[in-house]
Structure formats: C-alpha cells, structure tokens
PDB file of N, CA and C in Angstrom:
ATOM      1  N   UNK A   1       2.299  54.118 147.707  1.00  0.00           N
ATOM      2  CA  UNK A   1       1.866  54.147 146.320  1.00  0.00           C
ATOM      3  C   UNK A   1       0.493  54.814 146.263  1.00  0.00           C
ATOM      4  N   UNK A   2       0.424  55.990 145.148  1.00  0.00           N
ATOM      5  CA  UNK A   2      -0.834  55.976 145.199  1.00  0.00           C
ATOM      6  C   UNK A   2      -1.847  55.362 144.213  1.00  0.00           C
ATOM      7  N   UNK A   3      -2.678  55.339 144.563  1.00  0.00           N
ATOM      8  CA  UNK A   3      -3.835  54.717 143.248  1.00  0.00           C
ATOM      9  C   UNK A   3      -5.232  54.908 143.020  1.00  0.00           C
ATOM     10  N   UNK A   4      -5.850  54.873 142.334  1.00  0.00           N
ATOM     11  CA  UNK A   4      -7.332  55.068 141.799  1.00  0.00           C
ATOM     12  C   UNK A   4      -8.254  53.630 142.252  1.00  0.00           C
ATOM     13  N   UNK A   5      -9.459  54.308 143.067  1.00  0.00           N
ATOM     14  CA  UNK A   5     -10.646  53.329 142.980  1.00  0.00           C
ATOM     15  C   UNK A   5     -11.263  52.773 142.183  1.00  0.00           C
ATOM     16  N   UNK A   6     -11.453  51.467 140.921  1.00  0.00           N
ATOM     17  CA  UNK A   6     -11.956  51.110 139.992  1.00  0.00           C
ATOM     18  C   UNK A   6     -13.130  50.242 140.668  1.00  0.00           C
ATOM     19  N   UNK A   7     -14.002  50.113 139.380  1.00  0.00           N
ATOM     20  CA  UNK A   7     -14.931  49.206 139.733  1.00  0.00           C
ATOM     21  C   UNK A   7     -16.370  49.901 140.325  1.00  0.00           C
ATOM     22  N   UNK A   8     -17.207  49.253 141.052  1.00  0.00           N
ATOM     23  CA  UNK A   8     -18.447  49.862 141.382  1.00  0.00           C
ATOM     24  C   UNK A   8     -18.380  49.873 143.180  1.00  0.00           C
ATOM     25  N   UNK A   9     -17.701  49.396 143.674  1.00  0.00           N
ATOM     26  CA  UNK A   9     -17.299  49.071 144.963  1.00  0.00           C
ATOM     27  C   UNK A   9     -16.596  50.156 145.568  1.00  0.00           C
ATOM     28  N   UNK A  10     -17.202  50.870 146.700  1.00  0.00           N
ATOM     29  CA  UNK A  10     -15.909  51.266 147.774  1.00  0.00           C
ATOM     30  C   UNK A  10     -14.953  50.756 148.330  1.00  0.00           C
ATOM     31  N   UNK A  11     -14.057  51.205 148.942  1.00  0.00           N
ATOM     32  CA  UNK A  11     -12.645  50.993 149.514  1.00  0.00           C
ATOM     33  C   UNK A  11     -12.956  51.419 150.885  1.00  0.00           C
ATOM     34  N   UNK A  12     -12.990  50.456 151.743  1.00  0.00           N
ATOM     35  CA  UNK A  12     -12.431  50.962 153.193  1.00  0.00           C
ATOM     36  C   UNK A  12     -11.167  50.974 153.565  1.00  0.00           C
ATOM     37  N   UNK A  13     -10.587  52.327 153.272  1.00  0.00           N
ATOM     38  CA  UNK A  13      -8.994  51.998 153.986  1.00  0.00           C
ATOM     39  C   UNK A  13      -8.522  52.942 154.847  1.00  0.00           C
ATOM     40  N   UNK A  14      -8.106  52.847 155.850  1.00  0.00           N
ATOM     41  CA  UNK A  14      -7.609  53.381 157.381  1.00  0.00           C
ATOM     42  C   UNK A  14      -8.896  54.451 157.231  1.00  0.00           C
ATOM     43  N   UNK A  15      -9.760  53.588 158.105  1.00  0.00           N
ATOM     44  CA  UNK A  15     -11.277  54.184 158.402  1.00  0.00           C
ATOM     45  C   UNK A  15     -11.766  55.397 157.543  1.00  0.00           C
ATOM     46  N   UNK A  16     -11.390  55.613 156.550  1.00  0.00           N
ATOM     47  CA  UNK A  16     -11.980  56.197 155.124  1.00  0.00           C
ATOM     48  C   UNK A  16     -12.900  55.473 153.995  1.00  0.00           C
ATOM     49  N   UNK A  17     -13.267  55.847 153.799  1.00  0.00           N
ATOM     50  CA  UNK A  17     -14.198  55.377 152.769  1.00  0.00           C
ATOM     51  C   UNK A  17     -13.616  56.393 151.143  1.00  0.00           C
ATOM     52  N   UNK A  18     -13.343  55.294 150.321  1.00  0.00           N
ATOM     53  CA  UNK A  18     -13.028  56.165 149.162  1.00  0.00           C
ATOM     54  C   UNK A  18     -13.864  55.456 147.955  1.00  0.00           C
ATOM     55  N   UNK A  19     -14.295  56.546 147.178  1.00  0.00           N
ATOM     56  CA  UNK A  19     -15.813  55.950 145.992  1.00  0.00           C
ATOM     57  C   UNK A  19     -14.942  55.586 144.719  1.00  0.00           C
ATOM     58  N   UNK A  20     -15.654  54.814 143.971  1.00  0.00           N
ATOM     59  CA  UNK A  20     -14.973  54.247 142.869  1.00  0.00           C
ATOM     60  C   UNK A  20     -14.729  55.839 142.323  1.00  0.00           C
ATOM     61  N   UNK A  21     -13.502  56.424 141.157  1.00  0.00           N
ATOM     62  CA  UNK A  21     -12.780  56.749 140.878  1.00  0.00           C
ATOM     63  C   UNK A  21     -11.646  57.639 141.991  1.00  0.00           C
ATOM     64  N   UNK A  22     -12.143  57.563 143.267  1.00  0.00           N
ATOM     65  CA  UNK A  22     -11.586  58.427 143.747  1.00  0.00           C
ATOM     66  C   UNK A  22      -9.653  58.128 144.582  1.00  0.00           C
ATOM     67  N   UNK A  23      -9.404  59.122 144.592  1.00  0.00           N
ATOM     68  CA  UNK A  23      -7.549  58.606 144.631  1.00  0.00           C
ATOM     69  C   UNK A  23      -7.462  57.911 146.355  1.00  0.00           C
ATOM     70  N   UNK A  24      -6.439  57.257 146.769  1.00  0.00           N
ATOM     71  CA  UNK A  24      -6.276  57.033 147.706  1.00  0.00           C
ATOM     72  C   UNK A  24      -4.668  57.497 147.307  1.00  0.00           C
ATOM     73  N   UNK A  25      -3.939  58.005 148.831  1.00  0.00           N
ATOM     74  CA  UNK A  25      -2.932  58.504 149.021  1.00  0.00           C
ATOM     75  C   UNK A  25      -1.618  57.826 149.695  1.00  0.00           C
ATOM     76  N   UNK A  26      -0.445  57.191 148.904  1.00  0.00           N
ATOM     77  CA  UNK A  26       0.359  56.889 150.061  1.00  0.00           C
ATOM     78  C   UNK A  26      -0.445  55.477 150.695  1.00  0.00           C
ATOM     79  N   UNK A  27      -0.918  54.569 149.957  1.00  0.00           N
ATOM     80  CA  UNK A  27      -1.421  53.234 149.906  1.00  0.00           C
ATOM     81  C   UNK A  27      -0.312  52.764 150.463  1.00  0.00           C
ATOM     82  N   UNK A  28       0.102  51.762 151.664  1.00  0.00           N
ATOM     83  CA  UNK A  28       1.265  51.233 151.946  1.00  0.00           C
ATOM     84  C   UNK A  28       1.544  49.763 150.319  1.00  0.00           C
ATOM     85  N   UNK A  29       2.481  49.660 149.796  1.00  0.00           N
ATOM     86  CA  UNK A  29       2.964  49.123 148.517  1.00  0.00           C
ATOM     87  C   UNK A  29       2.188  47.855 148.447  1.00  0.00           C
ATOM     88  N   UNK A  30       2.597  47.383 149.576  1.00  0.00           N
ATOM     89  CA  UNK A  30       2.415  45.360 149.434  1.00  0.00           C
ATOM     90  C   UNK A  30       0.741  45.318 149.252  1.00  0.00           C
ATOM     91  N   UNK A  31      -0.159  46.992 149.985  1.00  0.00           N
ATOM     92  CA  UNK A  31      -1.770  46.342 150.124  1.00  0.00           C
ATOM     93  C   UNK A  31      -2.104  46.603 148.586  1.00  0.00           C
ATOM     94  N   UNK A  32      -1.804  47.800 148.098  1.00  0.00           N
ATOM     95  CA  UNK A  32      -1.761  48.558 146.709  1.00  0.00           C
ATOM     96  C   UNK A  32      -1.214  47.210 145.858  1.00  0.00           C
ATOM     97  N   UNK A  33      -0.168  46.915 145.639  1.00  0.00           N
ATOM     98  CA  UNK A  33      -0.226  45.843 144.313  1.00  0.00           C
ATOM     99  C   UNK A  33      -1.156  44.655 144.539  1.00  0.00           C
ATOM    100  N   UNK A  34      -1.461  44.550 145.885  1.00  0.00           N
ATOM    101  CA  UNK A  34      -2.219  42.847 145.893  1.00  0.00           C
ATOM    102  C   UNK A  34      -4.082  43.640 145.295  1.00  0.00           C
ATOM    103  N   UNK A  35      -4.292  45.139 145.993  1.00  0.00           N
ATOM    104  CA  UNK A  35      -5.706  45.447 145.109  1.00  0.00           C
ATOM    105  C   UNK A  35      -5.687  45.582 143.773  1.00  0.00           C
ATOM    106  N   UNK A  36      -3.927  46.125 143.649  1.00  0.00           N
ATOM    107  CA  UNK A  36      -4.057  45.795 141.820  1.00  0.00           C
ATOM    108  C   UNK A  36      -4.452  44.897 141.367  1.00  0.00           C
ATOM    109  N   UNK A  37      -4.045  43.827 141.863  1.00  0.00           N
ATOM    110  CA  UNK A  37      -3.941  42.230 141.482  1.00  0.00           C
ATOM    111  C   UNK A  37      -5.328  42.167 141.499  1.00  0.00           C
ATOM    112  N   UNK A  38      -5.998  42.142 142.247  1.00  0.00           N
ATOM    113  CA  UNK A  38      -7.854  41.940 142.301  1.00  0.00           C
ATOM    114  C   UNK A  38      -8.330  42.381 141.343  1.00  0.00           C
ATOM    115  N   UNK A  39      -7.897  43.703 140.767  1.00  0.00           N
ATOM    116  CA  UNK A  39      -8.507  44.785 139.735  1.00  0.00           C
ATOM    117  C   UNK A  39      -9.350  46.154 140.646  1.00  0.00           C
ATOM    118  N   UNK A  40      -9.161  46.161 142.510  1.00  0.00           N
ATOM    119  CA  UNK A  40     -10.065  47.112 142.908  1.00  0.00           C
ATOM    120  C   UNK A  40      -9.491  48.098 143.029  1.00  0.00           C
ATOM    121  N   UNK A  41      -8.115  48.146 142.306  1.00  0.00           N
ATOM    122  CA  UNK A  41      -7.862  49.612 142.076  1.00  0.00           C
ATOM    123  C   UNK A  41      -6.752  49.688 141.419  1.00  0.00           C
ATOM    124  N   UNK A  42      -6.281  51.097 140.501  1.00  0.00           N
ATOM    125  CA  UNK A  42      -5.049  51.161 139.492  1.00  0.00           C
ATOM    126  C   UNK A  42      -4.281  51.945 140.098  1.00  0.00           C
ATOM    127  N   UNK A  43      -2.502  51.948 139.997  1.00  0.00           N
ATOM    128  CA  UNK A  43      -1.503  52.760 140.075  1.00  0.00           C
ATOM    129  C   UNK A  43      -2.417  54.349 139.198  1.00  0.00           C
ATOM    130  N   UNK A  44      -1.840  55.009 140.091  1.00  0.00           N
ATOM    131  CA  UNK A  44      -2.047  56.700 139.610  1.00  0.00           C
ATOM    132  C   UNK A  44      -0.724  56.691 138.802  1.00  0.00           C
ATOM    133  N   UNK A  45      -0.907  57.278 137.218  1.00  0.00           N
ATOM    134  CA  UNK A  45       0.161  57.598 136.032  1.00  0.00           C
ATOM    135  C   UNK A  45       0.887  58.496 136.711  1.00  0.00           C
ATOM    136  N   UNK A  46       0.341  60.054 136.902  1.00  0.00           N
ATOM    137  CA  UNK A  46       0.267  61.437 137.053  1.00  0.00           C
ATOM    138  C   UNK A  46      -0.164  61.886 138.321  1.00  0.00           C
ATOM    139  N   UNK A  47      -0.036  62.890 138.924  1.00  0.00           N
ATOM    140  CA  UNK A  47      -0.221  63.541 139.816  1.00  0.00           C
ATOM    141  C   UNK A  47      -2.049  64.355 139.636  1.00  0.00           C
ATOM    142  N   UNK A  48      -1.583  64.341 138.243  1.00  0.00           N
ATOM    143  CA  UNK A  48      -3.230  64.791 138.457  1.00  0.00           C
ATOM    144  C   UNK A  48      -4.036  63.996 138.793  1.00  0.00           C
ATOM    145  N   UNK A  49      -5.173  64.345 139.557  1.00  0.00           N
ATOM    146  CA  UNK A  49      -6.631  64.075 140.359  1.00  0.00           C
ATOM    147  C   UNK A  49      -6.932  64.638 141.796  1.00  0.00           C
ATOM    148  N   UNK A  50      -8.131  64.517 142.186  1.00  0.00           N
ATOM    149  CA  UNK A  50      -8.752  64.769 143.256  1.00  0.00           C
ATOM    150  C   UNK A  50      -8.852  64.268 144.407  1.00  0.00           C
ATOM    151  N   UNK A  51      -8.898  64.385 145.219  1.00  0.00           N
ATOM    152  CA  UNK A  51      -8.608  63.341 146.832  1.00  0.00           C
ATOM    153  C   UNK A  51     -10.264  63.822 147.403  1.00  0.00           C
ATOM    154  N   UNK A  52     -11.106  62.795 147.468  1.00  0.00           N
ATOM    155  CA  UNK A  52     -12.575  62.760 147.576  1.00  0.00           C
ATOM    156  C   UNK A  52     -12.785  61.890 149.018  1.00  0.00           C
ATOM    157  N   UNK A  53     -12.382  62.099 150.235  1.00  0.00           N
ATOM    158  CA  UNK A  53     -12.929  61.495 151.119  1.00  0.00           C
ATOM    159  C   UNK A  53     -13.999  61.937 152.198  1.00  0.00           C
ATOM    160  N   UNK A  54     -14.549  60.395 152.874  1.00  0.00           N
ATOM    161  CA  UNK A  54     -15.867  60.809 153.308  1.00  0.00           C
ATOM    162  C   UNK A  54     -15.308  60.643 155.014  1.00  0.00           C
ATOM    163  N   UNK A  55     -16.451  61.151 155.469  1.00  0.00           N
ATOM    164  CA  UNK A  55     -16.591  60.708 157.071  1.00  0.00           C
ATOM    165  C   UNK A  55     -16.506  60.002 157.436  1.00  0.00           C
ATOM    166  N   UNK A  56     -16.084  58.901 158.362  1.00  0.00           N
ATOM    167  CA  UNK A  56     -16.562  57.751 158.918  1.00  0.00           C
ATOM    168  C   UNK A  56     -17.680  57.280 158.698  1.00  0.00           C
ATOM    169  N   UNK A  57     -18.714  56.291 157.712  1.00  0.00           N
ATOM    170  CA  UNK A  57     -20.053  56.050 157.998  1.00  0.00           C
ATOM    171  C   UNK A  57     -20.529  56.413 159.266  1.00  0.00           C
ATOM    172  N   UNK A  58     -20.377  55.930 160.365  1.00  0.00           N
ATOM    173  CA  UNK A  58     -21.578  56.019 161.762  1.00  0.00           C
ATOM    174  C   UNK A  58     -21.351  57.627 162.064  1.00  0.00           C
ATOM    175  N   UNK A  59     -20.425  58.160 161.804  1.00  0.00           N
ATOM    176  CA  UNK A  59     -20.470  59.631 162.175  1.00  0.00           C
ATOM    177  C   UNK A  59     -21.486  60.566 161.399  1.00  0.00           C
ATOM    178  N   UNK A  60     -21.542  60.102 159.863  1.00  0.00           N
ATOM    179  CA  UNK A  60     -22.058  60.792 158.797  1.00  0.00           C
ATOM    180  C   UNK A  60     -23.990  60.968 159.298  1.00  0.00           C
ATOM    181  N   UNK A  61     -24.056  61.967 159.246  1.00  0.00           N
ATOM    182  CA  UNK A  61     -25.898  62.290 159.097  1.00  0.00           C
ATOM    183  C   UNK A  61     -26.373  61.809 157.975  1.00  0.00           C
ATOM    184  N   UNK A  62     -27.626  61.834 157.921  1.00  0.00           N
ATOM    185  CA  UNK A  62     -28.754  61.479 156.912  1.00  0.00           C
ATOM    186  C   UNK A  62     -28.143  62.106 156.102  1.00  0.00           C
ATOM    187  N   UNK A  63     -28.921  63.177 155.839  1.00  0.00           N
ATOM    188  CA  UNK A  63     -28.486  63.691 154.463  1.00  0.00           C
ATOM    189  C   UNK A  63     -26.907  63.501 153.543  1.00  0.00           C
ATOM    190  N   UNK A  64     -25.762  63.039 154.642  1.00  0.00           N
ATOM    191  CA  UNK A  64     -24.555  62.797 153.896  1.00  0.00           C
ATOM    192  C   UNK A  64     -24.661  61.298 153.650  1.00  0.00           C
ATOM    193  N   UNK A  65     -25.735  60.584 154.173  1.00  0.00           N
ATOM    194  CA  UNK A  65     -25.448  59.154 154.068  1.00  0.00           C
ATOM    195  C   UNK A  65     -26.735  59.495 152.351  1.00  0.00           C
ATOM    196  N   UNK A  66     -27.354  59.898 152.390  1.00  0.00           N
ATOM    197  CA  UNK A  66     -28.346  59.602 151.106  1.00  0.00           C
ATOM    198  C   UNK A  66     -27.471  59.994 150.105  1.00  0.00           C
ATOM    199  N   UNK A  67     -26.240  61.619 150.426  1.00  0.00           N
ATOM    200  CA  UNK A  67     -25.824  61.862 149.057  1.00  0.00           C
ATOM    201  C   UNK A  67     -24.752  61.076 148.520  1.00  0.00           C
ATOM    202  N   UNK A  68     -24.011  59.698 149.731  1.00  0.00           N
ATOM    203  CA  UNK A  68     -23.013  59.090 149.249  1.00  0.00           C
ATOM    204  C   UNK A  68     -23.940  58.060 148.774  1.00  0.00           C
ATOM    205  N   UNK A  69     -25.116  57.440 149.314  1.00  0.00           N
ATOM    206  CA  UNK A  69     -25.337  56.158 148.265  1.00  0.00           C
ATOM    207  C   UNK A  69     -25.971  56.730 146.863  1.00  0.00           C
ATOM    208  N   UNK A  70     -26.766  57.608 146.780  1.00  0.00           N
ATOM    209  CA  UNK A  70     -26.756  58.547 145.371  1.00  0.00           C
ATOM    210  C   UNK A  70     -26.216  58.562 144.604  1.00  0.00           C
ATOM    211  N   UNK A  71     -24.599  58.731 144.856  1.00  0.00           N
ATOM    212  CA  UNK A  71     -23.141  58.756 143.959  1.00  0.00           C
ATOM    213  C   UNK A  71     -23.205  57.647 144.073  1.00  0.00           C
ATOM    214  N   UNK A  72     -23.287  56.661 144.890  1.00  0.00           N
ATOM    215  CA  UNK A  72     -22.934  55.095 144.392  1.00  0.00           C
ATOM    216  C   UNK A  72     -24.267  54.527 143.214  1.00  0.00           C
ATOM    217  N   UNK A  73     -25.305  55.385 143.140  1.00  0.00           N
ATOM    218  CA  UNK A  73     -26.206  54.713 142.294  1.00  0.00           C
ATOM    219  C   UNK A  73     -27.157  53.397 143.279  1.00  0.00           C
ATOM    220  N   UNK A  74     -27.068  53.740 144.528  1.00  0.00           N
ATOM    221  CA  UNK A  74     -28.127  52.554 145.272  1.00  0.00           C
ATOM    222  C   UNK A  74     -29.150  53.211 145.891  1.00  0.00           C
ATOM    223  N   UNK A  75     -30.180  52.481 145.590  1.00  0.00           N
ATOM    224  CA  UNK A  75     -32.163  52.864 145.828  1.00  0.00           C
ATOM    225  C   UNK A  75     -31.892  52.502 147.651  1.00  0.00           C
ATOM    226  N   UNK A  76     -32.630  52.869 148.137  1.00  0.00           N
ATOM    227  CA  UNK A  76     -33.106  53.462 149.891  1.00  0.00           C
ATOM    228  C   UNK A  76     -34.389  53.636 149.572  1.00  0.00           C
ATOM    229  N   UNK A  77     -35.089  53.398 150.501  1.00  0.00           N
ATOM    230  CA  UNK A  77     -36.609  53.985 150.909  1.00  0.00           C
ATOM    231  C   UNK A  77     -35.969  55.371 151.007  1.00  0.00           C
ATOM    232  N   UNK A  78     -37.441  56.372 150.607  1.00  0.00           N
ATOM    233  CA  UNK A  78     -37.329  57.779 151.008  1.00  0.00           C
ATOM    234  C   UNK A  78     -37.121  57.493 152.661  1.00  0.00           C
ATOM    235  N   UNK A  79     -38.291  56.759 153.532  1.00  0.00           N
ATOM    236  CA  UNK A  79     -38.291  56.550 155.011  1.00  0.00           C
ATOM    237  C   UNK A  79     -37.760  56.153 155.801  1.00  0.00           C
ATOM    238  N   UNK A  80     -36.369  55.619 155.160  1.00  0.00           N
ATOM    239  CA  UNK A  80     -35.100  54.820 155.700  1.00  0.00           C
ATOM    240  C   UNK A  80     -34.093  55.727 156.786  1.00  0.00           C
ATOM    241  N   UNK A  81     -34.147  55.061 157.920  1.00  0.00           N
ATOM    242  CA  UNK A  81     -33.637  55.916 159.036  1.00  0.00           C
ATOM    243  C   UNK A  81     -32.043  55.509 158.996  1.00  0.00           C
ATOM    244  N   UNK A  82     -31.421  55.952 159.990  1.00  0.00           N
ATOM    245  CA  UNK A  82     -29.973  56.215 159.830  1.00  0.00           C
ATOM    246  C   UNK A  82     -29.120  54.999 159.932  1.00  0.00           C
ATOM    247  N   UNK A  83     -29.616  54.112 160.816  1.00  0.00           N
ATOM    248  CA  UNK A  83     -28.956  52.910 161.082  1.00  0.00           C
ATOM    249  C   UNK A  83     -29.084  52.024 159.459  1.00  0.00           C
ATOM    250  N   UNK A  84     -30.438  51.946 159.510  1.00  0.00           N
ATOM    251  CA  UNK A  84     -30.547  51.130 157.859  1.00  0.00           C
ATOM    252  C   UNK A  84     -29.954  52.040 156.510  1.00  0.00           C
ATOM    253  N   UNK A  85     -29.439  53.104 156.353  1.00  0.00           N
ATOM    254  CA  UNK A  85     -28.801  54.110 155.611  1.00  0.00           C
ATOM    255  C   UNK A  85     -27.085  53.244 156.040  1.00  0.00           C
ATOM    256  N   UNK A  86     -27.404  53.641 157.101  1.00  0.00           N
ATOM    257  CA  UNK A  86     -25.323  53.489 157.554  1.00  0.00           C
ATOM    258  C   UNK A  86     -25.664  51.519 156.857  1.00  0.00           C
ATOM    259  N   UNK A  87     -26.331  50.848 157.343  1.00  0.00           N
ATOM    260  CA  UNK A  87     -25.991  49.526 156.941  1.00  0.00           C
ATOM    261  C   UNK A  87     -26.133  48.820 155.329  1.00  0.00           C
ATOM    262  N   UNK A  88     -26.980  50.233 154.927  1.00  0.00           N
ATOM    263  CA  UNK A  88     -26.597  50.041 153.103  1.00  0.00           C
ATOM    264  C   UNK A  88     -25.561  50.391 153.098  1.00  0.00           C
ATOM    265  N   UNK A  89     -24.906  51.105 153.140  1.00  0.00           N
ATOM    266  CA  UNK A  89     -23.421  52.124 152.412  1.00  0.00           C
ATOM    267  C   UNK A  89     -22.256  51.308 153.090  1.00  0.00           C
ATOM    268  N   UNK A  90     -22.110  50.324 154.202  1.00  0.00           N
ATOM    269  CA  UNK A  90     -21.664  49.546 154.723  1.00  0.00           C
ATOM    270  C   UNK A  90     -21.613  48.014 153.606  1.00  0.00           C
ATOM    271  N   UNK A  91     -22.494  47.634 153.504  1.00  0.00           N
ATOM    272  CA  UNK A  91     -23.241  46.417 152.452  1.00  0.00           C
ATOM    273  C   UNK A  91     -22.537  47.069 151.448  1.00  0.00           C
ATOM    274  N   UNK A  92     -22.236  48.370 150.711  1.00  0.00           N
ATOM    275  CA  UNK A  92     -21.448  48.104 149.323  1.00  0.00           C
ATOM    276  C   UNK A  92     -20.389  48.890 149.578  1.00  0.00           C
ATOM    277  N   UNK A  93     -19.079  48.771 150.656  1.00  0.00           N
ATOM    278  CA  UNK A  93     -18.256  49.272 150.979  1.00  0.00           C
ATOM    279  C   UNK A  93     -17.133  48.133 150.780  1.00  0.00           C
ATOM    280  N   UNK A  94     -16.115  47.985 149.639  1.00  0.00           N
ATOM    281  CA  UNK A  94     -15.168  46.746 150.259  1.00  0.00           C
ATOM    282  C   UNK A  94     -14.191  47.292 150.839  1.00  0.00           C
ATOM    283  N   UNK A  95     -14.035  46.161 152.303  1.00  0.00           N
ATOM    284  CA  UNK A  95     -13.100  46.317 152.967  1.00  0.00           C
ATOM    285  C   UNK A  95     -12.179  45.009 152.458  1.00  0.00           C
ATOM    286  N   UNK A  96     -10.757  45.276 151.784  1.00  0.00           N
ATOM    287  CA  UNK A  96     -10.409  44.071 151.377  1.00  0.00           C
ATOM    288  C   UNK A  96      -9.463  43.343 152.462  1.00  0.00           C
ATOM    289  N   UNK A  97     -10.308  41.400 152.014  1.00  0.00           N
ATOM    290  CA  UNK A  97      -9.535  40.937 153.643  1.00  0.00           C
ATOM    291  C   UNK A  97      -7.892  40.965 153.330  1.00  0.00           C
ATOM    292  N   UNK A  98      -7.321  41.437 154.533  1.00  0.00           N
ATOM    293  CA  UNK A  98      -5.701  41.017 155.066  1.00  0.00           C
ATOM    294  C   UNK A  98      -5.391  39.653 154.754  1.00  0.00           C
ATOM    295  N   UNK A  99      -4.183  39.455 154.134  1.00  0.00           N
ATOM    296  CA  UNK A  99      -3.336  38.449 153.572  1.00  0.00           C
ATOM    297  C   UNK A  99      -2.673  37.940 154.423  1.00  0.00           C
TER     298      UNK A  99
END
C-alpha cells in the first residue's frame, strides 16, 4: 500500500527516513493500516506525488543533516557537530513500535 507522511513527525521505515508529506512506497498492508489507525500517515488517492527520500542519518554529512532538520522546522546551535545533529533528527524521527 502506498501512503503519505502526516503530521510533524518522521517515519523510519526500512532504514529510510521519510518527512511529513512525503510518499512511502509499497508499505507492507498490515504496517500501513495500523499507521493509519494512529493518524501517522494516509492511503495515497492517486498516483500523483513525489518520492522524497533521505540517507541513512549516520551516513548523512553536516550540511545534509542541517538541511533535513530545517525542513523539519527544528533550531540546532550554528556550532553543533555531527553526532549532536544526527541525535536531533533521530529525537524527531518516529520509528513506529512493532505489534
């Protein structure tokens, strides 16, 4: 199934990171209706949209870790090194627990 990221929260799913509106692909069914059920994400109507995925956090450099919490709208020190970067964007990433 596929579906849309709602909400203000990321999605960790099969070591992707996907940002609130962005599509996830081919969601296996049973995980997709139970995030419906939460509200952390909607059935896709249409085929139209964009497929927006990121790097692995720990792989991602500085500069890709500042421009994903940016898009999420979260403050960092300008002086914030990579580990404390990767452990913000981690801190507002949901990984939702297994049933």
């Amino acid at each position: 199934m596929d579906v849309i990221v709602t909400g203000k929260r990321c999605i960790d799913y099969n070591g992707r990171i996907f940002l609130p509106s962005d599509r996830i692909e081919e969601m296996e069914d049973k995980e997709a209706l139970r995030l419906v059920g939460k509200g952390h994400v909607k059935p896709v109507e249409t085929d139209a949209g964009v497929i927006a995925e990121t790097s692995p956090v720990d792989e991602m450099k500085v500069p890709e870790l500042k421009a994903l919490l940016d898009k999420l709208g979260i403050a960092y020190p300008a002086d914030a090194k990579k580990p404390d970067l990767v452990a913000l964007v981690k801190a507002n990433t949901a990984e939702p627990p297994k049933e």
